[in-house]
C-alpha atoms as a PDB file:
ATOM      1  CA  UNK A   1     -65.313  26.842  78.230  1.00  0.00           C
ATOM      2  CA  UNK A   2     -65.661  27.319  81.796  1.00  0.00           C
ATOM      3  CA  UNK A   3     -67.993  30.035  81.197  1.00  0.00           C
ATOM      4  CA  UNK A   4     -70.040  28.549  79.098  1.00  0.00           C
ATOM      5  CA  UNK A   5     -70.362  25.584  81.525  1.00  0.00           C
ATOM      6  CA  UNK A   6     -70.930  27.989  84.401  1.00  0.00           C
ATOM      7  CA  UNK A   7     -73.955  29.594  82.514  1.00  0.00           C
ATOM      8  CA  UNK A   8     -75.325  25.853  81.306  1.00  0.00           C
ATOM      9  CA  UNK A   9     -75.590  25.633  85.652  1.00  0.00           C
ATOM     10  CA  UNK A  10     -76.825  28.867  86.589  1.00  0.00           C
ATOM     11  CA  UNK A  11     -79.698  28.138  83.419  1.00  0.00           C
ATOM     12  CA  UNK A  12     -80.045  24.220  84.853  1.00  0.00           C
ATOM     13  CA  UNK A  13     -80.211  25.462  88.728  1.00  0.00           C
ATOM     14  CA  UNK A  14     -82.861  28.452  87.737  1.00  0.00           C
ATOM     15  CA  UNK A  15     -84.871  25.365  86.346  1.00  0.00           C
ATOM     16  CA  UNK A  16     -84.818  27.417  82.922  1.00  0.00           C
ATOM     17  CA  UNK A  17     -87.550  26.125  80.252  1.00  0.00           C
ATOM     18  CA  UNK A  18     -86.210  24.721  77.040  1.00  0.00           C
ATOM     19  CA  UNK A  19     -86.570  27.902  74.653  1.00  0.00           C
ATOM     20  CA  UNK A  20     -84.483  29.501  77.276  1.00  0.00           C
ATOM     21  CA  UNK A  21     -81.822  26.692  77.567  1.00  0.00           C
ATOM     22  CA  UNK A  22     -81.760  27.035  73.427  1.00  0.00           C
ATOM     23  CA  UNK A  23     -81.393  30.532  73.108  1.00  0.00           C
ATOM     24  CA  UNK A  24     -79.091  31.492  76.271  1.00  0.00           C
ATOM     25  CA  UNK A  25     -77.184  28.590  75.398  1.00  0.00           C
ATOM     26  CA  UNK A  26     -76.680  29.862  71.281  1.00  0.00           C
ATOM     27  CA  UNK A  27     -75.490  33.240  72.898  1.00  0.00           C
ATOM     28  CA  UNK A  28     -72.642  31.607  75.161  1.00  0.00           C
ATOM     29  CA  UNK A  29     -71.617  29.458  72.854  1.00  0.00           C
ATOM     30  CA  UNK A  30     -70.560  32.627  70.403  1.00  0.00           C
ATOM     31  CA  UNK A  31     -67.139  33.225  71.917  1.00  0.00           C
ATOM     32  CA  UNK A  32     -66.036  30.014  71.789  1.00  0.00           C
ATOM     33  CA  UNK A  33     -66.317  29.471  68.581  1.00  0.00           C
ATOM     34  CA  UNK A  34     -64.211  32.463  67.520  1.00  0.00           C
ATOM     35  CA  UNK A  35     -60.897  30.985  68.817  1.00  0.00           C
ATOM     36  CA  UNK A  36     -60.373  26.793  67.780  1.00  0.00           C
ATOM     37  CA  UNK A  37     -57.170  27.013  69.872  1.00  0.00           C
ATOM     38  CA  UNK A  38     -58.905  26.170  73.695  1.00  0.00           C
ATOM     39  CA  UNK A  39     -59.617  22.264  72.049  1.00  0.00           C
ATOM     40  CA  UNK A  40     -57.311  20.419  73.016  1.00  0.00           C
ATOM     41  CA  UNK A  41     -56.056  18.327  69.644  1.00  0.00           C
ATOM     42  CA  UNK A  42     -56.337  15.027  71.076  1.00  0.00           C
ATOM     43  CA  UNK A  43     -60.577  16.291  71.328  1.00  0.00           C
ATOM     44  CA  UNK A  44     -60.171  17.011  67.769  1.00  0.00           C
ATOM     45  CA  UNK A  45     -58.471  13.924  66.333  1.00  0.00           C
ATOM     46  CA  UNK A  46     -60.483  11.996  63.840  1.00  0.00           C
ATOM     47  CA  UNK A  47     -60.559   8.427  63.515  1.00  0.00           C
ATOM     48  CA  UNK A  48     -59.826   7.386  60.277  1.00  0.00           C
ATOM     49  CA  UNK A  49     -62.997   5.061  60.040  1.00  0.00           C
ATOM     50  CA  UNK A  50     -66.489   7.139  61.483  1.00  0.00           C
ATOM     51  CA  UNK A  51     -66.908   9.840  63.924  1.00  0.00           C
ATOM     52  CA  UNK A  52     -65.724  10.586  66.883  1.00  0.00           C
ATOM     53  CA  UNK A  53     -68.110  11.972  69.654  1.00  0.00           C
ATOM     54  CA  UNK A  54     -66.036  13.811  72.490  1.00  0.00           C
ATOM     55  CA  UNK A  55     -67.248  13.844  75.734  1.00  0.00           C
ATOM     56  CA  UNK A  56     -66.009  17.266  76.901  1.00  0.00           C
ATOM     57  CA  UNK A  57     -68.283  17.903  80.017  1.00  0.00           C
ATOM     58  CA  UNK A  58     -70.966  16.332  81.873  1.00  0.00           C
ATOM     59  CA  UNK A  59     -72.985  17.752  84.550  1.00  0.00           C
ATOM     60  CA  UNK A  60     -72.957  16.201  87.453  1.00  0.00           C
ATOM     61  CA  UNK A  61     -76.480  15.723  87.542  1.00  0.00           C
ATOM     62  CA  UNK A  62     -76.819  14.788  83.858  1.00  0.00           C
ATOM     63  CA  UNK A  63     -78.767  18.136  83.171  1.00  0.00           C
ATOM     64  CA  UNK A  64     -76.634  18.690  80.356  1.00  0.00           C
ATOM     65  CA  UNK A  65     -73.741  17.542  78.430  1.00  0.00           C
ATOM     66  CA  UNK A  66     -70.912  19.410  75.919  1.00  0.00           C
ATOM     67  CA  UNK A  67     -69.433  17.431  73.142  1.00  0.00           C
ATOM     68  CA  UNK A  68     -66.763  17.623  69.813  1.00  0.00           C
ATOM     69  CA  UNK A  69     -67.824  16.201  67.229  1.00  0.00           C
ATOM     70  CA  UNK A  70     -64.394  15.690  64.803  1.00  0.00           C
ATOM     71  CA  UNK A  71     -65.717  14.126  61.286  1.00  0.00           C
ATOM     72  CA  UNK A  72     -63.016  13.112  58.887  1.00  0.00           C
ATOM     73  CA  UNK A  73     -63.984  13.947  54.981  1.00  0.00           C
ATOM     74  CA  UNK A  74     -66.769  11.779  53.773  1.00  0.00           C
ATOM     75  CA  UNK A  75     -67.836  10.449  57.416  1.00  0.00           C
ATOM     76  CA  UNK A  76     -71.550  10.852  58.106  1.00  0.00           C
ATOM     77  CA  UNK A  77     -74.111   9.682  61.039  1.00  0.00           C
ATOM     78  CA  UNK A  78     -76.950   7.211  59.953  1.00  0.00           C
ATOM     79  CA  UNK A  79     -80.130   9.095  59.854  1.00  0.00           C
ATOM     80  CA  UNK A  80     -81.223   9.724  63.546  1.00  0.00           C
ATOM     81  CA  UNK A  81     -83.098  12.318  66.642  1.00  0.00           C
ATOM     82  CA  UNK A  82     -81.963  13.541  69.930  1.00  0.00           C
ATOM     83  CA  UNK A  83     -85.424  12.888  72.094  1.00  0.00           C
ATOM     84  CA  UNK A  84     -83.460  16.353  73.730  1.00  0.00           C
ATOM     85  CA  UNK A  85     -82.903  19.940  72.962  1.00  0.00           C
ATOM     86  CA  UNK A  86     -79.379  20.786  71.481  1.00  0.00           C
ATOM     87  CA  UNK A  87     -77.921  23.737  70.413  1.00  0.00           C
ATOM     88  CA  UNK A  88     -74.154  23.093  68.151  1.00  0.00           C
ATOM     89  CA  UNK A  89     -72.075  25.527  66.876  1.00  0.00           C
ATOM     90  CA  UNK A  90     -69.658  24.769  64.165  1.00  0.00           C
ATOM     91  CA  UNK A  91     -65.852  25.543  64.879  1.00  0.00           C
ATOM     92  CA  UNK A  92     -63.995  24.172  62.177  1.00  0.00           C
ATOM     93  CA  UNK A  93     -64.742  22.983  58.445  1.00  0.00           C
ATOM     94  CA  UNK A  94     -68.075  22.360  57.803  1.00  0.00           C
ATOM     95  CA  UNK A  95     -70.925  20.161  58.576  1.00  0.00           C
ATOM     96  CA  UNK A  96     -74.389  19.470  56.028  1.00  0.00           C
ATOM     97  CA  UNK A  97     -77.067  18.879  57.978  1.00  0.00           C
ATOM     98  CA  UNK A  98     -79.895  16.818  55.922  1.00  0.00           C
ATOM     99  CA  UNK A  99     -83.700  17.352  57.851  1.00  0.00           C
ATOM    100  CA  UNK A 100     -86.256  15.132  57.863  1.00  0.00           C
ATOM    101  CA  UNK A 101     -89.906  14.571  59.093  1.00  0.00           C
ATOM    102  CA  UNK A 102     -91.545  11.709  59.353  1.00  0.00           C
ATOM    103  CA  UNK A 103     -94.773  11.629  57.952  1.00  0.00           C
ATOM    104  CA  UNK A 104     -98.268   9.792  59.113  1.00  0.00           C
ATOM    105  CA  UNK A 105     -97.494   6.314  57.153  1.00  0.00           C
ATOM    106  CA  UNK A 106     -93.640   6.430  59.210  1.00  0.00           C
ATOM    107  CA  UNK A 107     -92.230   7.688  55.894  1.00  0.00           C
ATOM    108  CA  UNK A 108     -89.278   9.940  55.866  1.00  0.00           C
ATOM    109  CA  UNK A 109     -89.288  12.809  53.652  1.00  0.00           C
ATOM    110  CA  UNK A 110     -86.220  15.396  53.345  1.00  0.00           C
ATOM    111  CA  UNK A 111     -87.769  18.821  54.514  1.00  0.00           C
ATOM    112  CA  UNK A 112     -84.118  20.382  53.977  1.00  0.00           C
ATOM    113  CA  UNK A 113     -80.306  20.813  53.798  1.00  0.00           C
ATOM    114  CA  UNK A 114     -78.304  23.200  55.775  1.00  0.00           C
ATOM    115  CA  UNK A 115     -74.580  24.023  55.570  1.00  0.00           C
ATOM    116  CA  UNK A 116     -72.931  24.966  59.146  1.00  0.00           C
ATOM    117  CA  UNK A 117     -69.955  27.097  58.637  1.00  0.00           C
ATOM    118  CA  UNK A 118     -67.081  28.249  61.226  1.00  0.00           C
ATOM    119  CA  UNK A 119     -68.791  30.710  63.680  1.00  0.00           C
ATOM    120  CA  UNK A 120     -72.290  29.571  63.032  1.00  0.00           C
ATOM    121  CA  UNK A 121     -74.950  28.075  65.472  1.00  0.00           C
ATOM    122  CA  UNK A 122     -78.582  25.924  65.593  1.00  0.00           C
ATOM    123  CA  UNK A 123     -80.422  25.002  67.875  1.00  0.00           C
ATOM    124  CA  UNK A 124     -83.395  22.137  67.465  1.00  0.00           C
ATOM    125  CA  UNK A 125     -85.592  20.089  70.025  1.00  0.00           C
ATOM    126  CA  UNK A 126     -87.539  17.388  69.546  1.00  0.00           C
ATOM    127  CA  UNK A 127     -90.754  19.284  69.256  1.00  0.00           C
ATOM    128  CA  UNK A 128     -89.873  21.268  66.196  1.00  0.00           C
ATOM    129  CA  UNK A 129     -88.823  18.216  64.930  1.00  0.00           C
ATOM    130  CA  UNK A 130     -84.658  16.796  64.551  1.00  0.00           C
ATOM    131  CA  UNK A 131     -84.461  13.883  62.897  1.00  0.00           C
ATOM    132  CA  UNK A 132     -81.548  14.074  60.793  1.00  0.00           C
ATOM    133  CA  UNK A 133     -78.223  13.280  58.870  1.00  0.00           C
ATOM    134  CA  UNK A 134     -74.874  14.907  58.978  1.00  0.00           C
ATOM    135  CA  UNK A 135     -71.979  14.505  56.990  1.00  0.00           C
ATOM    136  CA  UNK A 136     -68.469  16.486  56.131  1.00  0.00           C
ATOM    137  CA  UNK A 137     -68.924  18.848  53.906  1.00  0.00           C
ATOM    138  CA  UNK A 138     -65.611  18.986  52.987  1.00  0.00           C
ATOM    139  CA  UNK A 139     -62.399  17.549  52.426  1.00  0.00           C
ATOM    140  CA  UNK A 140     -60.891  18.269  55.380  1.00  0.00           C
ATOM    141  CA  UNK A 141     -61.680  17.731  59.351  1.00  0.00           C
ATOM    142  CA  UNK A 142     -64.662  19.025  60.563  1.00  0.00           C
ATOM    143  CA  UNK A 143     -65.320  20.051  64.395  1.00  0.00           C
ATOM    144  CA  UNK A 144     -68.057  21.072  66.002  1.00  0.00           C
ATOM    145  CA  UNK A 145     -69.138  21.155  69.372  1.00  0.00           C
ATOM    146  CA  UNK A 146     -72.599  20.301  70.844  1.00  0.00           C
ATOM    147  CA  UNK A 147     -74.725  20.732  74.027  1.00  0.00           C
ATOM    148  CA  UNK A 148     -77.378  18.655  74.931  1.00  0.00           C
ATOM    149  CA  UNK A 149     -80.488  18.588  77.195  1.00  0.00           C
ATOM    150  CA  UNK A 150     -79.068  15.776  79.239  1.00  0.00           C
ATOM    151  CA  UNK A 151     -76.252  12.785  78.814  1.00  0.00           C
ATOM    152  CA  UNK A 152     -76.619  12.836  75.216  1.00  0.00           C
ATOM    153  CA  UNK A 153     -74.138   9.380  75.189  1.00  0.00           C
ATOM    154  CA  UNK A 154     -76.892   7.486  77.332  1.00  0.00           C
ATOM    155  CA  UNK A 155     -80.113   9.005  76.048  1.00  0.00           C
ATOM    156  CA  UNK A 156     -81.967   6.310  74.184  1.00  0.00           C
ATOM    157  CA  UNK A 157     -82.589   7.467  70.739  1.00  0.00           C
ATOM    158  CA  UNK A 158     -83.942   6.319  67.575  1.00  0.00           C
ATOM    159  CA  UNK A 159     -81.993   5.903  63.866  1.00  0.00           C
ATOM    160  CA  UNK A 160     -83.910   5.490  60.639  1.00  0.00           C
ATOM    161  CA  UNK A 161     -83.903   3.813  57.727  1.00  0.00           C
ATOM    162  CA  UNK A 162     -85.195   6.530  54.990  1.00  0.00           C
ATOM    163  CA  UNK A 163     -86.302   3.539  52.798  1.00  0.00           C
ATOM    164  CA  UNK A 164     -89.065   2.341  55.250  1.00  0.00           C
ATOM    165  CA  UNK A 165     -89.637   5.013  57.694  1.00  0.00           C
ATOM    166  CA  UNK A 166     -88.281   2.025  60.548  1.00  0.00           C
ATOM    167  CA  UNK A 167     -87.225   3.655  63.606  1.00  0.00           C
ATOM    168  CA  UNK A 168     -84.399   1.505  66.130  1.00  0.00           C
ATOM    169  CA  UNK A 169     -83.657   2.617  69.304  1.00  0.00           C
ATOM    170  CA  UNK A 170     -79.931   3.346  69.835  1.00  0.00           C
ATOM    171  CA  UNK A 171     -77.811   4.632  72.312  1.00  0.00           C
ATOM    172  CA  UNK A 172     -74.893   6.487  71.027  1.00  0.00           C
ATOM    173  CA  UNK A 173     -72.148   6.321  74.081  1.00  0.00           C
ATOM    174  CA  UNK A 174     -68.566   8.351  73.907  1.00  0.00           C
ATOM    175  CA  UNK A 175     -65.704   8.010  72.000  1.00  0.00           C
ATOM    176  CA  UNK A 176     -63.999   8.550  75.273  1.00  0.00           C
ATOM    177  CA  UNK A 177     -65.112   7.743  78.567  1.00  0.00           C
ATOM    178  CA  UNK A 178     -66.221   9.614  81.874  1.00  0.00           C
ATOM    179  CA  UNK A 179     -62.354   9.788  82.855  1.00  0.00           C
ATOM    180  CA  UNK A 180     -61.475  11.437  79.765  1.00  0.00           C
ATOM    181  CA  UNK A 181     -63.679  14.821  80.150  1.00  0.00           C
ATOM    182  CA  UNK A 182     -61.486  17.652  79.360  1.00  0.00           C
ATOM    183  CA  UNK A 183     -62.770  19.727  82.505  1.00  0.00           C
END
């Protein structure tokens, strides 16, 4: 984790463009997702209601933040974007990740579904479009962790309702606070 964090700086001090953030970001994110044990299990604990949405680190600056994401079976986020780049790599379980665009009339249309499995990564940004849905996949706990282009728990963002296209802005916040960041 610290190494992952350290390269998030170097890429956030060198004033690295977004593709770069994305991809440099995918590749250090790789070796943490080959050993679940460095979570602690109280940033993997789901609630037995919705999501939880760990705050794991926060730069300083707000340049970028790392998060778990611990989904019991059959919890799912409404329909929603970043207004950020992310990249999240899937440690545990799985997640389905439902895609949408959002057509000239402010209609949603699926564009596609994508399974994320243990050791797998994406990466999105709001310019290739991420508006979507995610849900457990399975029947067990799902964790994933995710890194933002900013304070992703104070970023206002939009959720949708797929009947009518509506967009409301949200902001999503922590399931822990500032005092609770692992490192």
């Amino acid at each position: 984790m610290r190494a992952l964090i350290s390269r998030l700086t170097e890429l956030a001090d060198g004033n690295a463009d977004e593709p770069t953030f994305r991809r440099e970001v995918s590749q250090a994110l790789k070796s943490l997702l080959l050993d679940e044990t460095w979570l602690p299990s109280a940033l993997a604990a789901p609630h037995p209601d919705h999501y939880q949405q760990y705050l794991l680190y926060l730069d300083p600056r707000s340049r970028f933040s790392i998060v778990s994401f611990v989904w019991g079976p059959g919890q799912a986020t409404p329909v929603h974007d970043h207004m950020t780049w992310g990249v999240v790599g899937q440690l545990r379980g799985n997640e389905v990740s439902t895609n949408y665009t959002r057509g000239a009339d402010g209609m949603l249309k699926v564009t596609g579904v994508h399974t994320l499995m243990p050791g797998e990564i994406i990466a999105f940004s709001p310019d290739q479009g991420d508006i979507h849905q995610v849900r457990n996949g399975s029947d067990a706990v799902s964790v994933s962790i995710h890194i933002y282009g900013g304070d992703i728990g104070r970023i206002e963002r939009h959720k949708y309702d797929v009947s009518t296209g509506a967009a409301q802005l949200f902001i999503s916040g922590y399931s822990t606070g500032p005092s609770a960041v692992w490192c």
